[in-house]
N, C-alpha and C. Protein backbone atom coordinates (compact mmCIF):
# COMPACT_ATOMS: atom_id res chain seq x y z
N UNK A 1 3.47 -213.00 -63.77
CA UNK A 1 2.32 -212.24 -63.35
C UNK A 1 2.39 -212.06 -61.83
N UNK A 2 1.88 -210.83 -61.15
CA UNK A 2 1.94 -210.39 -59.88
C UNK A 2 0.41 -210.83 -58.97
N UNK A 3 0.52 -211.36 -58.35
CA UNK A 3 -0.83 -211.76 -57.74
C UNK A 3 -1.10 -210.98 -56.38
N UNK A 4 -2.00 -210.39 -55.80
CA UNK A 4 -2.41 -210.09 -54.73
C UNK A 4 -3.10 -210.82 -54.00
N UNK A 5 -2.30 -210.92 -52.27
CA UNK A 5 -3.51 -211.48 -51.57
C UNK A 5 -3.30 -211.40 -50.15
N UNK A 6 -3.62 -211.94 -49.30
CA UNK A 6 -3.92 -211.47 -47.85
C UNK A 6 -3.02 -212.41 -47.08
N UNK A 7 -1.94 -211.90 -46.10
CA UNK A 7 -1.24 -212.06 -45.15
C UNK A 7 -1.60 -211.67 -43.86
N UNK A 8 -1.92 -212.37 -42.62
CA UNK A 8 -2.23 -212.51 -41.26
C UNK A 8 -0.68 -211.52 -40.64
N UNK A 9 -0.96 -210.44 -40.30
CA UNK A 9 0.45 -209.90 -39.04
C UNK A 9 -0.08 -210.38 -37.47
N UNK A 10 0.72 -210.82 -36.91
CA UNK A 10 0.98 -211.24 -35.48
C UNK A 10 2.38 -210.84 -34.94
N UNK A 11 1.60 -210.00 -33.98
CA UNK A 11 2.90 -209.49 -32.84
C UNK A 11 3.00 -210.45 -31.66
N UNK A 12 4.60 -210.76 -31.64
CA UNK A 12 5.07 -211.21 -30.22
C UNK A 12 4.55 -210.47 -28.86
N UNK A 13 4.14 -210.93 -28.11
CA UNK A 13 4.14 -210.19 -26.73
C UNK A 13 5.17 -210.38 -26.03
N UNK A 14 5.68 -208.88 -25.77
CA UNK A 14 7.22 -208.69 -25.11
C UNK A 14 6.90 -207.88 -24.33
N UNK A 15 7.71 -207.98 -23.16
CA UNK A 15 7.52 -206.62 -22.16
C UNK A 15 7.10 -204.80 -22.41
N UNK A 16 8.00 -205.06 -23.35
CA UNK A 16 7.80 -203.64 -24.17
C UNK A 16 6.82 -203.40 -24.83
N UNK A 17 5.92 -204.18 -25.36
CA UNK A 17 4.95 -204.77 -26.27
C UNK A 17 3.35 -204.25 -25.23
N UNK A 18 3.95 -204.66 -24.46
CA UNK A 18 2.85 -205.23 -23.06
C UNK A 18 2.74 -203.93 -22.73
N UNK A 19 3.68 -203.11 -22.43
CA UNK A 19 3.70 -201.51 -21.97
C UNK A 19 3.34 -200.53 -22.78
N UNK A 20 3.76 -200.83 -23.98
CA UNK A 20 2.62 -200.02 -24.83
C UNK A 20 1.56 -199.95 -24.94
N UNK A 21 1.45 -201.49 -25.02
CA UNK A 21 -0.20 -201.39 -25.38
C UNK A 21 -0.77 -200.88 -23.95
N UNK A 22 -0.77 -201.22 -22.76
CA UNK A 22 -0.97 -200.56 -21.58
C UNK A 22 -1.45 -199.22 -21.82
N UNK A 23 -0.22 -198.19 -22.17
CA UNK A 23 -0.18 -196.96 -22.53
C UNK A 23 -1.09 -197.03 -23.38
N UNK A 24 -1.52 -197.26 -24.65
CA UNK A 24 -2.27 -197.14 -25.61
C UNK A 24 -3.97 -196.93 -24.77
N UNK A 25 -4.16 -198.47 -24.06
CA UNK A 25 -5.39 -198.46 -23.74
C UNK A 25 -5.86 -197.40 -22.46
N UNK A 26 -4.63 -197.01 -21.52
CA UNK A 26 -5.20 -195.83 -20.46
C UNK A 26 -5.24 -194.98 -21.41
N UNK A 27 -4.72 -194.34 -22.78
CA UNK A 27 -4.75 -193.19 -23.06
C UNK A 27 -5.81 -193.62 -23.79
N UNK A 28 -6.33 -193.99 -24.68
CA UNK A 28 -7.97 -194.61 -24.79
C UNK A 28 -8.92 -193.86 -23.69
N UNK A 29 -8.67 -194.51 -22.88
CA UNK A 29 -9.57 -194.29 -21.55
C UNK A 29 -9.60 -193.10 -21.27
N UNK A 30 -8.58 -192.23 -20.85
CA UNK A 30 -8.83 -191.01 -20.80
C UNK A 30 -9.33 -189.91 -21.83
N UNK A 31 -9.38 -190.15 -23.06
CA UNK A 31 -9.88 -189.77 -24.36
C UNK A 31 -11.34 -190.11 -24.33
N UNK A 32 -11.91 -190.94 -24.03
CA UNK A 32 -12.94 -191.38 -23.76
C UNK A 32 -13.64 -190.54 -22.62
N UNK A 33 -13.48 -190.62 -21.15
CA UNK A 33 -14.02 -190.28 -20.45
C UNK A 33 -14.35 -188.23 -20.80
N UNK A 34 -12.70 -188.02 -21.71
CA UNK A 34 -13.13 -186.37 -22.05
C UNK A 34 -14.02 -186.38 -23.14
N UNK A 35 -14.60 -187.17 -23.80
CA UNK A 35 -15.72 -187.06 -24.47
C UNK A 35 -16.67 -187.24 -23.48
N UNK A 36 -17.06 -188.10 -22.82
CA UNK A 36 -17.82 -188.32 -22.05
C UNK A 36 -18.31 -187.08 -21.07
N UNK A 37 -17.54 -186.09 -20.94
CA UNK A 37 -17.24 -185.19 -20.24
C UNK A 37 -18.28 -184.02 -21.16
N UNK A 38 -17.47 -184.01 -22.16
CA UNK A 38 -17.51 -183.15 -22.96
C UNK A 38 -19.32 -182.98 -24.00
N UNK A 39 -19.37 -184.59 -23.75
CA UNK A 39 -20.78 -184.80 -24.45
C UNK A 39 -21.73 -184.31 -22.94
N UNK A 40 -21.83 -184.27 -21.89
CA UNK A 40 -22.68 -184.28 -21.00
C UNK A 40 -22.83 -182.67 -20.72
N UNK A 41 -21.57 -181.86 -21.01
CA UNK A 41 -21.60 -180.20 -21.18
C UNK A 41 -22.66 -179.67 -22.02
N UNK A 42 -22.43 -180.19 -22.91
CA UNK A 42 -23.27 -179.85 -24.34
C UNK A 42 -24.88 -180.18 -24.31
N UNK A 43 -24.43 -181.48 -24.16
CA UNK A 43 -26.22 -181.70 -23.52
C UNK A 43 -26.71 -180.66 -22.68
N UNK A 44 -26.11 -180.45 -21.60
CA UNK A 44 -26.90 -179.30 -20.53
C UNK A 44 -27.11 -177.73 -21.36
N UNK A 45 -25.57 -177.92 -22.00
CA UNK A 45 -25.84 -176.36 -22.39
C UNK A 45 -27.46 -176.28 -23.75
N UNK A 46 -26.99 -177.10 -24.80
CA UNK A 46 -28.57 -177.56 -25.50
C UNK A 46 -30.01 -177.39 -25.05
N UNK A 47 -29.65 -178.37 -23.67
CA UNK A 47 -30.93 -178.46 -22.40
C UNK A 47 -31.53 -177.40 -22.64
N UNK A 48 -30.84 -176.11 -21.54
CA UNK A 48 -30.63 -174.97 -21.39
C UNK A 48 -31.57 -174.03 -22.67
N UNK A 49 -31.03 -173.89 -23.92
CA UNK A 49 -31.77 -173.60 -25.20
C UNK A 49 -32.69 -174.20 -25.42
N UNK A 50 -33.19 -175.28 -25.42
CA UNK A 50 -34.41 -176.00 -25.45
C UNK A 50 -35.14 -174.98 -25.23
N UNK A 51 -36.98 -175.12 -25.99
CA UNK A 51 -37.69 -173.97 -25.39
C UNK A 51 -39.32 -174.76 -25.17
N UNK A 52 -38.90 -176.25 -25.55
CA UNK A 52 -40.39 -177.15 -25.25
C UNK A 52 -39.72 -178.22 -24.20
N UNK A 53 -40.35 -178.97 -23.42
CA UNK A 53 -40.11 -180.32 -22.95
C UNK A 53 -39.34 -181.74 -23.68
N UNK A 54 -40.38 -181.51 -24.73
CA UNK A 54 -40.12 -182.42 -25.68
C UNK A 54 -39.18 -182.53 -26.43
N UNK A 55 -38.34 -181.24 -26.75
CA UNK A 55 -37.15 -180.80 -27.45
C UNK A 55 -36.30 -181.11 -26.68
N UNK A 56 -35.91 -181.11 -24.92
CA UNK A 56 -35.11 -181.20 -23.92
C UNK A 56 -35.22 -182.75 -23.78
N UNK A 57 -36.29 -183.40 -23.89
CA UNK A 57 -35.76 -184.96 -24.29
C UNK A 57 -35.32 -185.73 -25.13
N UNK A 58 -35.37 -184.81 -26.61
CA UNK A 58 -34.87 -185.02 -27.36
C UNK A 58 -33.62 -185.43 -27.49
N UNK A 59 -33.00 -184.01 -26.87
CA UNK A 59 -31.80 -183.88 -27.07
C UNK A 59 -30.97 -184.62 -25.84
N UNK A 60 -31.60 -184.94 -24.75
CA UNK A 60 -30.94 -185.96 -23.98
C UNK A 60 -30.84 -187.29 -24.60
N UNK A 61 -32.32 -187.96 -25.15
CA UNK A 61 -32.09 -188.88 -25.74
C UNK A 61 -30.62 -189.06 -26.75
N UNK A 62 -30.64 -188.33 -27.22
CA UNK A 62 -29.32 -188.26 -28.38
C UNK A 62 -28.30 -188.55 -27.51
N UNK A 63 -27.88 -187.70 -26.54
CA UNK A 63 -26.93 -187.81 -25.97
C UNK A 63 -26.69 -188.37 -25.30
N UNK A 64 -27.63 -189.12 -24.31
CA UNK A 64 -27.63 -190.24 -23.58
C UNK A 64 -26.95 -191.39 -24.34
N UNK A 65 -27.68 -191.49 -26.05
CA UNK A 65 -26.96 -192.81 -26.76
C UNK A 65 -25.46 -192.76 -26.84
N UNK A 66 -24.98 -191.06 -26.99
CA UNK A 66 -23.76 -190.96 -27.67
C UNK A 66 -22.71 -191.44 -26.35
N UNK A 67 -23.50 -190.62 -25.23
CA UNK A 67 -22.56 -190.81 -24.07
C UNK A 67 -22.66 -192.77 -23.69
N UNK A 68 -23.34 -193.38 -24.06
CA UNK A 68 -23.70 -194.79 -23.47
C UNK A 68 -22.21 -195.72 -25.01
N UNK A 69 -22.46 -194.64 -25.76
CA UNK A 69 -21.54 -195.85 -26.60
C UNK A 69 -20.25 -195.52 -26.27
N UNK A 70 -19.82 -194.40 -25.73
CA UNK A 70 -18.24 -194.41 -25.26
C UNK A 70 -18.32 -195.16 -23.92
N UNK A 71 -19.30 -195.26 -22.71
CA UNK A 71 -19.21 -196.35 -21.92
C UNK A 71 -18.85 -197.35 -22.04
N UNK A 72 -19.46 -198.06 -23.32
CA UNK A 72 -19.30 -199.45 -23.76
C UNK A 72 -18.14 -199.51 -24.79
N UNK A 73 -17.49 -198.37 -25.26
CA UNK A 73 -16.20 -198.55 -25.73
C UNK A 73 -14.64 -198.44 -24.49
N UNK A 74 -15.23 -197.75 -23.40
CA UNK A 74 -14.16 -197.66 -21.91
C UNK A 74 -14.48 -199.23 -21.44
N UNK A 75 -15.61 -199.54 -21.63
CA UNK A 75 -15.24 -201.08 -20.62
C UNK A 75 -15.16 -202.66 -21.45
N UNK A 76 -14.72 -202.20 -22.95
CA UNK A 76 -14.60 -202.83 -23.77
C UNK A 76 -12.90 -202.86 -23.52
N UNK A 77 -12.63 -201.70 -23.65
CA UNK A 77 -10.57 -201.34 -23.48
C UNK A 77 -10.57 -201.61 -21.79
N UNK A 78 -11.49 -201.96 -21.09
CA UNK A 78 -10.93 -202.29 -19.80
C UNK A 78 -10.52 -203.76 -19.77
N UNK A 79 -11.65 -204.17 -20.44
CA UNK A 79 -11.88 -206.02 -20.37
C UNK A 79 -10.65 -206.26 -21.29
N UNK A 80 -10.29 -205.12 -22.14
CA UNK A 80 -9.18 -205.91 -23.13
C UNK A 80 -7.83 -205.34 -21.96
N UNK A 81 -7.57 -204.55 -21.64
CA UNK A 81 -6.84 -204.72 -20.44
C UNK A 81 -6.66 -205.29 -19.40
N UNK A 82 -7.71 -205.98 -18.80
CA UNK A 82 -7.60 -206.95 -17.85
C UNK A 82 -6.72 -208.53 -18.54
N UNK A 83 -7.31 -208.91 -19.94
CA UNK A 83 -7.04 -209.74 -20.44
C UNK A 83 -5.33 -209.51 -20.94
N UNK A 84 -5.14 -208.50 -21.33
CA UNK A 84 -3.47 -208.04 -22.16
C UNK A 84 -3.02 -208.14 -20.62
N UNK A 85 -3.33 -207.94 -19.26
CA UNK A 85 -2.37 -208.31 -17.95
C UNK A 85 -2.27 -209.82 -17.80
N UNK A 86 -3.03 -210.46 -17.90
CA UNK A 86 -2.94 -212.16 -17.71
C UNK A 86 -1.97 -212.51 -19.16
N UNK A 87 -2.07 -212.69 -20.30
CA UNK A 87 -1.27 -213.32 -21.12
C UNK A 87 0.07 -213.71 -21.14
N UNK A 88 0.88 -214.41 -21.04
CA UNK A 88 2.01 -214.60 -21.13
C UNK A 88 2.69 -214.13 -21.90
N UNK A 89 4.21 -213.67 -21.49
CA UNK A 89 5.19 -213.46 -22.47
C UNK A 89 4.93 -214.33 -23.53
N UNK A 90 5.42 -214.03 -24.79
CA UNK A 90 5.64 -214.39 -26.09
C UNK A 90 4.45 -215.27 -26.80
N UNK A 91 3.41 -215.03 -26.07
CA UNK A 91 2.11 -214.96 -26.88
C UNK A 91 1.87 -214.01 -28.01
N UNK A 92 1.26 -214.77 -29.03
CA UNK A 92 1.20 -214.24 -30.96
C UNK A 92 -0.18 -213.70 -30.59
N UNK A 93 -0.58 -212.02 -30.77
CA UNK A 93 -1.18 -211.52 -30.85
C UNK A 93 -2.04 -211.19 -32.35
N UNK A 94 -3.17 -211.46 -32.90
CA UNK A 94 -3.31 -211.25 -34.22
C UNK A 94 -3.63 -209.68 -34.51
N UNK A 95 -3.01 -208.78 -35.38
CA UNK A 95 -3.61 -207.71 -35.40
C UNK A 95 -4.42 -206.99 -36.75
N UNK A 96 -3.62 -208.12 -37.58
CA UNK A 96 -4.53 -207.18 -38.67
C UNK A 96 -3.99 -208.02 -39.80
N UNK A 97 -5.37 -207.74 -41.39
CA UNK A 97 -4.34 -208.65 -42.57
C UNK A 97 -3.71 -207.66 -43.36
N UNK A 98 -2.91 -207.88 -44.51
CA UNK A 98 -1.91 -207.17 -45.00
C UNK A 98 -1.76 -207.59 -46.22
N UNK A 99 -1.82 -206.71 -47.50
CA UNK A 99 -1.55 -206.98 -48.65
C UNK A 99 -0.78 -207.36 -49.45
N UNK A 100 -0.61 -209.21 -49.44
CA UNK A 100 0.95 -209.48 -50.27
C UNK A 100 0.64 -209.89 -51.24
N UNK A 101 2.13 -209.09 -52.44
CA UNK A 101 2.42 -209.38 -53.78
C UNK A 101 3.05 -210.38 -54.41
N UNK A 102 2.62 -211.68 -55.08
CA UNK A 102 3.86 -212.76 -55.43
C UNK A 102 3.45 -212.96 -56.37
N UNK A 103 4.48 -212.94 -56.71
CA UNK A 103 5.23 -213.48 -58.08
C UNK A 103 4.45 -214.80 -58.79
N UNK A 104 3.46 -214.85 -59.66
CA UNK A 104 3.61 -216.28 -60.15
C UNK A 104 3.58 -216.76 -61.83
N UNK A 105 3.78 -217.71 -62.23
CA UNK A 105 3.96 -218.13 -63.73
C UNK A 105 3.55 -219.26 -63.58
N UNK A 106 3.37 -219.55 -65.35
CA UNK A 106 2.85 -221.25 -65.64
C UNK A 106 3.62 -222.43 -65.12
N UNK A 107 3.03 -223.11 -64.40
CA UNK A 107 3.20 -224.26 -64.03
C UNK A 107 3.68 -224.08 -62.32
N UNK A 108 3.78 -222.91 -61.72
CA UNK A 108 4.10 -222.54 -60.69
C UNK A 108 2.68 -223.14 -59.69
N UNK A 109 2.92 -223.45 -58.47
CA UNK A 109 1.80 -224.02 -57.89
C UNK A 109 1.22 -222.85 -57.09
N UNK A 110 -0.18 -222.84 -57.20
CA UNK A 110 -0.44 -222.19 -56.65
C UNK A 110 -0.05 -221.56 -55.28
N UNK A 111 0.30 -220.20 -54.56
CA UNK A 111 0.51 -219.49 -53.66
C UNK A 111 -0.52 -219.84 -52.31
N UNK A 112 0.04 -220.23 -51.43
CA UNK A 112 -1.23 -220.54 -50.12
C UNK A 112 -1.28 -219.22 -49.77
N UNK A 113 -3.11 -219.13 -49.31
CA UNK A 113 -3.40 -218.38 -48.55
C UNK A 113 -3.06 -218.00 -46.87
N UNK A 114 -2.30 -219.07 -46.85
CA UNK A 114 -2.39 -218.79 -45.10
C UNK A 114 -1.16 -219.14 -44.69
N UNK A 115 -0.60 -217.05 -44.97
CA UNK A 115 0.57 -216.77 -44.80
C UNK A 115 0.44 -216.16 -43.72
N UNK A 116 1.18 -215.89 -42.56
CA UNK A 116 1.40 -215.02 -41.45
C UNK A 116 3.03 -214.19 -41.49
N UNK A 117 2.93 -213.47 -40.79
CA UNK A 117 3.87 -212.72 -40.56
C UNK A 117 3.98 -212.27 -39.32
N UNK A 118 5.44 -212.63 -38.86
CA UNK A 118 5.48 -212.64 -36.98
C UNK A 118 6.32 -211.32 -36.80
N UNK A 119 5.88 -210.58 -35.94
CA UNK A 119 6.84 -209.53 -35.87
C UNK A 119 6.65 -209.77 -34.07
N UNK A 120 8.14 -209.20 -33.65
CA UNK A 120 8.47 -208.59 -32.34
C UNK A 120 9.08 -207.43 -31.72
N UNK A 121 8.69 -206.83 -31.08
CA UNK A 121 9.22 -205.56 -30.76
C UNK A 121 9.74 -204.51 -32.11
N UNK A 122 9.12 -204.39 -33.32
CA UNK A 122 8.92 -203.56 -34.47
C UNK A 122 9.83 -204.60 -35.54
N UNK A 123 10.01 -205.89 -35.49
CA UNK A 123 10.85 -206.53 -36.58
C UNK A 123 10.63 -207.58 -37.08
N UNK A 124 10.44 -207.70 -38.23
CA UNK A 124 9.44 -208.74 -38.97
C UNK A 124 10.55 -210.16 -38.16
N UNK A 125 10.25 -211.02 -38.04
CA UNK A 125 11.09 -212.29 -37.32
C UNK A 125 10.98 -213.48 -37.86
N UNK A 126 9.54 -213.57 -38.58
CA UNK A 126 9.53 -214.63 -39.29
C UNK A 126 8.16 -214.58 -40.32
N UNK A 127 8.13 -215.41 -41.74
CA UNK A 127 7.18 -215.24 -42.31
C UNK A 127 6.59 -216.86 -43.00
N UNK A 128 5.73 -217.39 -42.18
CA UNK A 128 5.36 -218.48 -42.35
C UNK A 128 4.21 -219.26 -42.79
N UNK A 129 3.72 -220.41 -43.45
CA UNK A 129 2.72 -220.91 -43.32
C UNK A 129 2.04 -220.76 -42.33
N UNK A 130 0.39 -220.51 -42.19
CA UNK A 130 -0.47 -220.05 -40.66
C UNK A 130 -0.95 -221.78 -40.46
N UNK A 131 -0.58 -221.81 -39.13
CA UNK A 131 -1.05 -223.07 -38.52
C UNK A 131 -2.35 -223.32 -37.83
N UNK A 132 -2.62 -224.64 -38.31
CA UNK A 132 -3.47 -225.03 -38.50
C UNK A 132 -5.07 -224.82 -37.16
N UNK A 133 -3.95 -225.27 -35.82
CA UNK A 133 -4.42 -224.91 -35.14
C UNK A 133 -4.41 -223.40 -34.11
N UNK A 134 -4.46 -222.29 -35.07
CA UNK A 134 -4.40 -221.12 -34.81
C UNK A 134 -6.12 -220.46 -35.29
N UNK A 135 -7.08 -220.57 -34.60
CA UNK A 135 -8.68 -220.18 -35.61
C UNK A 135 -8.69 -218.80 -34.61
N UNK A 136 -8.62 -219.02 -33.81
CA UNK A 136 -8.76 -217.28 -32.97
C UNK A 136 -8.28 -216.34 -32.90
N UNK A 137 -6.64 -215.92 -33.69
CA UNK A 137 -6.68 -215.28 -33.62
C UNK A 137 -4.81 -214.97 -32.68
N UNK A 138 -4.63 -215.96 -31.62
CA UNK A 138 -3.91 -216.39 -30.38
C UNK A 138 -3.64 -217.48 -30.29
N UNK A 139 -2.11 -217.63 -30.27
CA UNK A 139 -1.74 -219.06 -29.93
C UNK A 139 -1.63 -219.55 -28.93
């Protein structure tokens, strides 16, 4: 019988690793700020059509929220960028769980849950029991 169940992936941090994600999070950022951009146009132009007071706060209100949650998503990817510059090489990054299939039959002992899977620079490297003292996430 085929059993399903959940595997931990963790990436090595490698130079290359480190530069991507870099790349990843400025291009975040700039995606962000053109919404940000883009939501504050719209508002004015809306404004603009408005034909009560009350309708023109309306519609700021809205947009004020929309524009305040990409704020707090730019200085969320900042703080995680400040932090991805301090870490050391070959720090286990946790990124996500993953659906594994095994194999089992009668009298077979049960399958542990707390499997990980180490990858570095795109290559699985190792696939191990998750240790014990690993709860966050980062070793």
């Amino acid at each position: 019988m085929r059993i399903i169940k959940k595997a931990a992936v963790k990436h090595v941090l490698t130079e290359k690793m480190r530069e991507t994600m870099i790349s990843d999070f400025h291009r975040d950022q700039k995606q962000l700020n053109k919404e940000i951009e883009q939501l504050r146009f719209q508002m004015q132009k809306q404004s603009k059509s408005a034909d009560t007071g009350w309708k023109k706060t309306e519609i700021k209100d809205r947009y004020d929220k929309e524009i305040e949650k990409r704020k707090e998503k730019k200085q969320r990817s900042e703080f995680q960028l400040s932090q991805l510059e301090q870490l050391p090489l070959g720090t286990e990054i946790g990124s996500k769980e993953v659906d594994v299939i095994e194999e089992v039959a009668e009298g077979d002992e049960w399958p542990s849950q707390n499997q990980e899977i180490i990858i570095q620079d795109g290559i699985v490297t190792q696939i191990r029991n998750k240790r014990s003292d690993d709860e966050n996430g980062m070793v």
